[in-house]
Protein backbone atom coordinates (compact mmCIF):
# COMPACT_ATOMS: atom_id res chain seq x y z
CA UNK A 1 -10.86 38.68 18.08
CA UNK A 2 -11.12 41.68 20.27
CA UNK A 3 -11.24 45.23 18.40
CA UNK A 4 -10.16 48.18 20.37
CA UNK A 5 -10.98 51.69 18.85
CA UNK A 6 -8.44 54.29 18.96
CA UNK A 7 -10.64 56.30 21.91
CA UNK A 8 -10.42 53.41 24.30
CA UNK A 9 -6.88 53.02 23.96
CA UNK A 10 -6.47 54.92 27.31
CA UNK A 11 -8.19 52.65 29.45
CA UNK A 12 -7.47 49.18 27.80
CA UNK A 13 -4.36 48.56 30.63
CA UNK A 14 -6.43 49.06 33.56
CA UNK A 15 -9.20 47.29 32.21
CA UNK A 16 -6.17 44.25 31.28
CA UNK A 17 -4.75 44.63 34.96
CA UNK A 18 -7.73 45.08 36.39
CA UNK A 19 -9.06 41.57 35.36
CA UNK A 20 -5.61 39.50 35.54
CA UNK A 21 -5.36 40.33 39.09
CA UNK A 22 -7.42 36.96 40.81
CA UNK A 23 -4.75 34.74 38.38
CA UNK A 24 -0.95 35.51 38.85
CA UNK A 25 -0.33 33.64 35.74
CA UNK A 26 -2.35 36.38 33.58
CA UNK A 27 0.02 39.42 34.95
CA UNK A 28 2.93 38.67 32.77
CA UNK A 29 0.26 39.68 29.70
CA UNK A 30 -0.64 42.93 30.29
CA UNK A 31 -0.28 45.38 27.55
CA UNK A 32 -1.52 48.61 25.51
CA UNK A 33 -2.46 49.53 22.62
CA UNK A 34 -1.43 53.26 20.68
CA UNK A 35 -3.27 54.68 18.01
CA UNK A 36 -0.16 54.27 15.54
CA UNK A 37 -0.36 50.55 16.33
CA UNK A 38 -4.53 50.25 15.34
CA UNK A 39 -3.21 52.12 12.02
CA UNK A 40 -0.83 49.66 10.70
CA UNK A 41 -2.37 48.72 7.44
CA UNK A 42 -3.86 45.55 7.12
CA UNK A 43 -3.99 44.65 10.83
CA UNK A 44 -6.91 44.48 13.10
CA UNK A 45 -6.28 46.61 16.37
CA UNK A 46 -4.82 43.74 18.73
CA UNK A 47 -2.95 41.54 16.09
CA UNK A 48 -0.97 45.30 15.48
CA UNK A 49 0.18 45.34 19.33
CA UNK A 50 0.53 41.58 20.77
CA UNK A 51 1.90 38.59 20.67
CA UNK A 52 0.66 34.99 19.98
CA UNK A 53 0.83 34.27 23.17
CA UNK A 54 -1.06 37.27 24.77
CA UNK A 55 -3.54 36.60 22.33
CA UNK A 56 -4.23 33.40 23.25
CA UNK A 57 -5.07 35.22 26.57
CA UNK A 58 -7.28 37.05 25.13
CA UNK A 59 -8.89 34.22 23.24
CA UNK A 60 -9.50 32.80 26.28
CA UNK A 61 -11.18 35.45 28.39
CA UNK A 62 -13.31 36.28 25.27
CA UNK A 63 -14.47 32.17 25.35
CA UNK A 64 -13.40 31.81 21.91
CA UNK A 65 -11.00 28.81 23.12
CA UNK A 66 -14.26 27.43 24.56
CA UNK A 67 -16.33 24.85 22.44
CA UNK A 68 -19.73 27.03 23.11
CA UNK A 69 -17.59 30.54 21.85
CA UNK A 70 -15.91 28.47 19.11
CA UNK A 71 -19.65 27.39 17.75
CA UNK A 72 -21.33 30.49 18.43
CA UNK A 73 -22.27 32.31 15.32
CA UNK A 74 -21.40 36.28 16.67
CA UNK A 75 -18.82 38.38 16.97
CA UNK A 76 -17.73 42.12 17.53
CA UNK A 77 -17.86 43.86 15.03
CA UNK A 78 -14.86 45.80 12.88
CA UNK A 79 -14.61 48.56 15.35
CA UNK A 80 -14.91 46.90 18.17
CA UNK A 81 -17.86 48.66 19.57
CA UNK A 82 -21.23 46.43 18.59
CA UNK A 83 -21.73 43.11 18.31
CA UNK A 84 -23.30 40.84 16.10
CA UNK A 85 -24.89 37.40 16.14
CA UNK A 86 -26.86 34.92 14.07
CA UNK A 87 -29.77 32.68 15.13
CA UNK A 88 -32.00 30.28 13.35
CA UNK A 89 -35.57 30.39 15.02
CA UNK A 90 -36.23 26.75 16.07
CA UNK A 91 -39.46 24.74 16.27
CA UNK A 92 -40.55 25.53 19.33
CA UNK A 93 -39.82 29.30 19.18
CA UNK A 94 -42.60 29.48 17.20
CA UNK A 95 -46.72 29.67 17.64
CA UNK A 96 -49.10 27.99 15.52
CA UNK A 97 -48.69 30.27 12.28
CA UNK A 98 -44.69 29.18 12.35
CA UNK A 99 -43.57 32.41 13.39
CA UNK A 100 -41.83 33.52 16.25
CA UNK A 101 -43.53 35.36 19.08
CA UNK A 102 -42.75 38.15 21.28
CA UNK A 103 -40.77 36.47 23.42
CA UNK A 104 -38.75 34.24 21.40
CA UNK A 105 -37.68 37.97 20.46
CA UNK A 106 -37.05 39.40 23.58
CA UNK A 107 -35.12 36.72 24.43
CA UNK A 108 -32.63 36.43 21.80
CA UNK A 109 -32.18 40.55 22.45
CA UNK A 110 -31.29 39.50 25.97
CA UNK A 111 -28.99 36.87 24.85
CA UNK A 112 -26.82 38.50 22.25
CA UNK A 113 -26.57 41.38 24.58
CA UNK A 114 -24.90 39.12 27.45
CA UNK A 115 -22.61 37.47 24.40
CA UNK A 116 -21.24 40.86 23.78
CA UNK A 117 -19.80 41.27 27.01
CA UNK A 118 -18.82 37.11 27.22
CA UNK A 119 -16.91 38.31 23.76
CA UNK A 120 -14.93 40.87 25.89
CA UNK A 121 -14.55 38.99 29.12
CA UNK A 122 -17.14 39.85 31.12
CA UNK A 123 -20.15 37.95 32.03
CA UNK A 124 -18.61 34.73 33.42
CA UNK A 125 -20.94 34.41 36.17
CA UNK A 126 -23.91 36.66 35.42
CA UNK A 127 -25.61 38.74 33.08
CA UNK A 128 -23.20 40.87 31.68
CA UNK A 129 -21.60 41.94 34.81
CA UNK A 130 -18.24 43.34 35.14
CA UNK A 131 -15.87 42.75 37.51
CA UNK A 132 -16.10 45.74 39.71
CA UNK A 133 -19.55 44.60 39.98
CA UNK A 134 -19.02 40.73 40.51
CA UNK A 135 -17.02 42.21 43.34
CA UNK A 136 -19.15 44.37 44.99
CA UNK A 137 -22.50 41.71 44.29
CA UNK A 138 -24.20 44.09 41.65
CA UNK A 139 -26.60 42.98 38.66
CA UNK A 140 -27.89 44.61 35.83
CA UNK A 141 -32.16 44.80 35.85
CA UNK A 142 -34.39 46.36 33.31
CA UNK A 143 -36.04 49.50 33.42
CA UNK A 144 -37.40 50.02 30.22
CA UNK A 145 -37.57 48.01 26.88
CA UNK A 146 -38.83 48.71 23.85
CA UNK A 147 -39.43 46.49 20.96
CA UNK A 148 -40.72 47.19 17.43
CA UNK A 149 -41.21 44.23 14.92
CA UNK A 150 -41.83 44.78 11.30
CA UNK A 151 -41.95 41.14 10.30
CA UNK A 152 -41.31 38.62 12.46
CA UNK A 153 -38.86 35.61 11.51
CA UNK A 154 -40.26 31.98 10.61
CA UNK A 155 -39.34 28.99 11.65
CA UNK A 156 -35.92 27.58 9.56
CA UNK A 157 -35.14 31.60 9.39
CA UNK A 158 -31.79 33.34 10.50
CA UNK A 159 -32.15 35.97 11.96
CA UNK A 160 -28.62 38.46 12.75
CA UNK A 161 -28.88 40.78 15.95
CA UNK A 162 -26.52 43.71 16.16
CA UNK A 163 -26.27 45.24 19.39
CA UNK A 164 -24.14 47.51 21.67
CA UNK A 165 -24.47 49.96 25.03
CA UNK A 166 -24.58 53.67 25.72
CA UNK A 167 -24.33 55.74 28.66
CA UNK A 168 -27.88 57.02 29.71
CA UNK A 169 -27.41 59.40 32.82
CA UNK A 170 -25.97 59.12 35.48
CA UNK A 171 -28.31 56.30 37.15
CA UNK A 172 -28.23 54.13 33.95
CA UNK A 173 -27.37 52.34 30.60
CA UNK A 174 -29.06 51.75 27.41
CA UNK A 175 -28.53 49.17 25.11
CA UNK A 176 -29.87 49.03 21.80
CA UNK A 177 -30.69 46.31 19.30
CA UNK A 178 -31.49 46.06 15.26
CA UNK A 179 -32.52 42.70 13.64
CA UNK A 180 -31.97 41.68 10.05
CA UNK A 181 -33.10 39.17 7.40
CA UNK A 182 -30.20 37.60 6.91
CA UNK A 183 -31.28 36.39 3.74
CA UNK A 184 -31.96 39.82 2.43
CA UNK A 185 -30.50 42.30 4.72
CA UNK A 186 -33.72 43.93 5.11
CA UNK A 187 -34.52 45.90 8.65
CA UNK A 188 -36.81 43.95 10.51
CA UNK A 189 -37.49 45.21 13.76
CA UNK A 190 -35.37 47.77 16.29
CA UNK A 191 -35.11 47.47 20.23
CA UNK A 192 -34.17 49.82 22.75
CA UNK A 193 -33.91 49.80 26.88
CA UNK A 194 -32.71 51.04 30.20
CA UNK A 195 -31.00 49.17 32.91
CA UNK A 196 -30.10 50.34 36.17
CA UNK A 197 -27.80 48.47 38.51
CA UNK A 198 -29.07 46.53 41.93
CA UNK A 199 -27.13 45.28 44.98
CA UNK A 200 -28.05 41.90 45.20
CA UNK A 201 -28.00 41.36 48.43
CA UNK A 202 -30.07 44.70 49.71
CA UNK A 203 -32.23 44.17 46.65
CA UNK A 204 -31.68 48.12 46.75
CA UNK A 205 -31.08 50.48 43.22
CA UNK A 206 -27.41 51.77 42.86
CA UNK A 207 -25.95 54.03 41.48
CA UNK A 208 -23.42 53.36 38.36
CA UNK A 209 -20.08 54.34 39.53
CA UNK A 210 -17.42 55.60 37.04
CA UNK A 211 -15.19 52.43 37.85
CA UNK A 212 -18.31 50.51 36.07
CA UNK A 213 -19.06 52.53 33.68
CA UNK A 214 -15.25 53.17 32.39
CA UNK A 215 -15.12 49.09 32.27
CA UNK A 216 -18.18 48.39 29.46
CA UNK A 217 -18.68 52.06 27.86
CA UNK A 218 -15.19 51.38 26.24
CA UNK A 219 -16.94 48.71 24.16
CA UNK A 220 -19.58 51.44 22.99
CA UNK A 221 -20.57 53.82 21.23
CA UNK A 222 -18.77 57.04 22.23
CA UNK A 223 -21.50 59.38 20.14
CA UNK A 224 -24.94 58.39 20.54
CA UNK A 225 -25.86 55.90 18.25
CA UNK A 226 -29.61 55.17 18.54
CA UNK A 227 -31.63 52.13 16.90
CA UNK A 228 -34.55 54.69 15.95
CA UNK A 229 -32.83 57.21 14.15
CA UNK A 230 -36.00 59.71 15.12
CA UNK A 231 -36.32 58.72 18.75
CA UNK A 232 -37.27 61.72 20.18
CA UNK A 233 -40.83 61.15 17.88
CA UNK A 234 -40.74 57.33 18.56
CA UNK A 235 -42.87 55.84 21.64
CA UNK A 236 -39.73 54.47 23.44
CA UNK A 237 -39.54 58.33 25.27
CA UNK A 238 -43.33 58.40 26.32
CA UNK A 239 -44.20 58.12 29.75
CA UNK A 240 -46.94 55.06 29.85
CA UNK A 241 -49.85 55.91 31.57
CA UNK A 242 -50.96 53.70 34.36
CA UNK A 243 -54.09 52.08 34.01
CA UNK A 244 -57.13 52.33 36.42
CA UNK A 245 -59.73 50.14 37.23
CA UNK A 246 -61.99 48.78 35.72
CA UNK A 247 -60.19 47.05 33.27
CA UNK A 248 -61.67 45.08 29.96
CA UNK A 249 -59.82 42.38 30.38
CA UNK A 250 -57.76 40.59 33.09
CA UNK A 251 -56.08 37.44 34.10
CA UNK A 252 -56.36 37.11 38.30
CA UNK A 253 -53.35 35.26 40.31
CA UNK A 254 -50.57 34.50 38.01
CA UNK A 255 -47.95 32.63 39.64
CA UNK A 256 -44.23 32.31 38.92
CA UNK A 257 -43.07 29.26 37.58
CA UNK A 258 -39.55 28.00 38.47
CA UNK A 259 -38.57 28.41 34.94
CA UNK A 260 -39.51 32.08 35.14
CA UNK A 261 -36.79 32.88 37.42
CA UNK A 262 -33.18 33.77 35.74
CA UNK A 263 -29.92 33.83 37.46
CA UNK A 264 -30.52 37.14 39.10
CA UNK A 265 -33.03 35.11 41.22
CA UNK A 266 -36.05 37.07 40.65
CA UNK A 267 -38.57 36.80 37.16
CA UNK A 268 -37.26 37.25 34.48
CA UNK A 269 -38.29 40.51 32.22
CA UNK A 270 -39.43 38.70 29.59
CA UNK A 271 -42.01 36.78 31.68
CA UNK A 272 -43.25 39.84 32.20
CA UNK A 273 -44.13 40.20 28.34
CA UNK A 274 -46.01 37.37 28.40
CA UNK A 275 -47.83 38.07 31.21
CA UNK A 276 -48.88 41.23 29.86
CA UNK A 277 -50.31 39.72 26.80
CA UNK A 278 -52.23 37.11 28.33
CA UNK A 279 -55.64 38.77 28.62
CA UNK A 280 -55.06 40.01 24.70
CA UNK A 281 -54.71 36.21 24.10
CA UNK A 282 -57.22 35.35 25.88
CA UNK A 283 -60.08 38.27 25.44
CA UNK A 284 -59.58 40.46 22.03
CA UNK A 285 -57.73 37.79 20.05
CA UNK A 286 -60.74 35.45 20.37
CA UNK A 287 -63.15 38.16 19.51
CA UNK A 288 -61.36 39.23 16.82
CA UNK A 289 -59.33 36.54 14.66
CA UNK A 290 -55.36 36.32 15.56
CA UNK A 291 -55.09 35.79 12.32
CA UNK A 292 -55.89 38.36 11.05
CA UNK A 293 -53.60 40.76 13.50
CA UNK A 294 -49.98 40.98 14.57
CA UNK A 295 -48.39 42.53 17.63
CA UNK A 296 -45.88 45.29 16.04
CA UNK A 297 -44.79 47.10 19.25
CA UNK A 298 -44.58 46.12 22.80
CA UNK A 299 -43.29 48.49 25.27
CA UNK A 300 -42.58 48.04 28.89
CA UNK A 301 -41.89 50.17 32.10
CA UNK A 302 -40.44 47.98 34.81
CA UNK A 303 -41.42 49.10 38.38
CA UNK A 304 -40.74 46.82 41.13
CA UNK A 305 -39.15 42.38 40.79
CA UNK A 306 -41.22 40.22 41.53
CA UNK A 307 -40.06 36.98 43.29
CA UNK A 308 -41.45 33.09 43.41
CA UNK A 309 -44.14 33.47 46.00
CA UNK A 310 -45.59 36.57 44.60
CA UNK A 311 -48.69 36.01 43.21
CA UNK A 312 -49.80 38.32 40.00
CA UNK A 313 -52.99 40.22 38.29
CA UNK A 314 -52.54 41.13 34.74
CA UNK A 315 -54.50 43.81 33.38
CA UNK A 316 -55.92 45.32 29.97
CA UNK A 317 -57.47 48.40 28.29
CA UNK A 318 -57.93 49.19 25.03
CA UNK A 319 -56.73 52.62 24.49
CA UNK A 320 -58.53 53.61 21.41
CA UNK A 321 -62.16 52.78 22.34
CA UNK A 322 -64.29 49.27 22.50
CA UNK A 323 -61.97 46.60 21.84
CA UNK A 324 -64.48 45.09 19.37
CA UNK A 325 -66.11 47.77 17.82
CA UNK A 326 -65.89 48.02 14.09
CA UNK A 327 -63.10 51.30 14.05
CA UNK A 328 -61.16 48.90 16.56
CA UNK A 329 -60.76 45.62 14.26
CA UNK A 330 -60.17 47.23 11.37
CA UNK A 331 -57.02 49.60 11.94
CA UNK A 332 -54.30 49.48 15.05
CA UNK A 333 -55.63 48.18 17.96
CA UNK A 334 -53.55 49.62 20.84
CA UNK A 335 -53.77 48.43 24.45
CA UNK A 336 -52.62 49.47 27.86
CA UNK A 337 -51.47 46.70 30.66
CA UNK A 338 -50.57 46.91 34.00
CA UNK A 339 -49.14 43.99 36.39
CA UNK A 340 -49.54 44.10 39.91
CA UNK A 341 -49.49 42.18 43.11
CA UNK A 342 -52.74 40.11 43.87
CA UNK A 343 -52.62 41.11 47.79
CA UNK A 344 -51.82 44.95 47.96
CA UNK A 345 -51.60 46.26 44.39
CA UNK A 346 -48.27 47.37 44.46
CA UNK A 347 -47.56 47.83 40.53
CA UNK A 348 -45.31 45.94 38.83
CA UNK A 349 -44.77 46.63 35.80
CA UNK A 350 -46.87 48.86 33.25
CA UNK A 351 -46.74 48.73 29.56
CA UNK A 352 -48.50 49.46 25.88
CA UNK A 353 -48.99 47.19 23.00
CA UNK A 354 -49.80 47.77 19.44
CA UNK A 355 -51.42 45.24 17.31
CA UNK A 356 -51.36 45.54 13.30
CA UNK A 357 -54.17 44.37 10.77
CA UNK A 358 -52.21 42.31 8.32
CA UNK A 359 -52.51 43.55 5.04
CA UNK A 360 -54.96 41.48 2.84
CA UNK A 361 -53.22 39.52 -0.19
């Protein structure tokens, strides 16, 4: 069920009309919601203030009368303003040491992040787009992501994402991620990212207007909450440094696969990761025994989309000296990447990666 806070109780009718308005059968069930209402004890914020039959209503635009929202395992949470979800890593989310990689990760992150906004209505036709911007042909894209694994899932594990979205700027939201255990409750890795808005026709950046931003921000945050409690000492603020040539280690003329494109008809960001990686896969990882090392932090700066026919160079430097030398095996390894097109170099996407020594049992 839908949870309103108290602070959003001012824009929850324009947000109600605002979506009814394409069915004339939804106009009938418009309604508000005051703070004395959220306050009646024992009732959750929209059993205080409607009926059964608005509430189906809102069952249905949340796709909880749906057999996909009636079997997925997520749902707002108390206050209305994150969500959470539950996942059990399957077989083939996993490499050969049964756990999950990088991008089994980034992809759940991107998928309980549109859920949260299918829970609330949104996101019927792409990801998580509102209606203003369904209208006017606007998607979300990345800018930045961040990622931070302290232990990744196995396979057979459950893993519970909680998410929700921020304002960042004017140009911008953020949306922020923590994974659990669900066994144990314990931490095991944090997220964090930037996403601007694009016209999908111009393929042009545009600026968030307050219509948007009044529709999601009411199912956030309204004082910063931040998934590294320390940010302004964590990496996700850095600027990444571009890498020059030479590099150590490359992978020449990458090329999209259908399957990397997503709905927004352009790669997906978390092809990106992948392709980043590669020449660690296939250089220092062979030199020095995957085994024996774990990728802990992966962090991205998107620059430019890249589309079907574009064909792609991945780059890689270690950042702490020779990639094999003794110091380098032994402690973090950390590496800089850059992606860019094969024909005129335009840069694609830059990024960092940290890789771990497992501890010795």
């Amino acid at each position: 069920m839908l949870k309103l806070s108290c602070n959003a109780t001012d824009k929850l009718q324009s947000f109600s009309s605002h979506s009814h308005q394409s069915n004339p059968v939804h106009r009938i069930h418009s309604f508000s919601v005051s703070c004395s209402q959220i306050r009646k004890p024992g009732l959750t914020p929209l059993r205080a203030a409607v009926s059964a039959d608005q509430e189906s209503v809102i069952r249905a635009e949340q796709g909880l009368d749906t057999l996909a929202g009636r079997l997925r395992l997520g749902s707002l949470t108390e206050d209305g303003l994150s969500y959470k979800e539950k996942f059990i890593v399957r077989s083939h989310e996993v490499q050969s040491n049964k756990t999950a990689t990088v991008q089994t990760i980034a992809n759940l992150l991107q998928e309980v992040g549109c859920n949260q906004f299918q829970s609330v209505g949104f996101s019927t036709d792409g990801f998580a787009t509102t209606p203003t911007m369904r209208k006017l042909n606007l998607i979300w894209v990345t800018s930045r992501m961040h990622i931070e694994i302290y232990k990744y899932p196995a396979w057979g594990d459950v893993v519970e994402i909680e998410t929700w979205c921020q304002s960042e700027g004017r140009i911008g939201t953020r949306r922020d991620w923590i994974l659990k255990d669900l066994a144990n409750g314990e931490v095991t890795g944090r997220a964090t990212s930037k996403w601007v808005m694009m016209n999908q026709d111009t393929r042009r950046l545009q600026k968030v207007s307050d219509d948007i931003r009044d529709e999601h921000l009411i199912f956030g945050p309204k004082e910063p909450r931040l998934a590294f409690p320390e940010e302004e000492n964590n990496r996700s603020l850095k600027k990444i440094p571009k890498l020059e040539d030479p590099a150590q280690y490359s992978i020449i003329g990458l090329k999209p696969r259908r399957a990397d494109l997503d709905m927004n008809h352009h790669v997906n960001n978390v092809t990106y990761i992948g392709w980043l990686i590669s020449p660690i896969l296939d250089g220092f990882l062979r030199l020095v025994p995957s085994s024996e090392h774990t990728q802990e932090i992966v962090d991205t700066d998107y620059r430019r989309e890249c589309q079907q026919d574009d064909v792609v160079d991945s780059l890689t430097t270690s950042k702490n000296g020779s990639a094999t030398s003794d110091t380098q095996s032994h402690n973090d390894s950390q590496f800089l990447h850059l992606l860019r097109l094969s024909g005129d170099g335009q840069e694609i996407n830059r990024g960092t990666t940290l890789w771990r020594k497992k501890p010795s049992r």
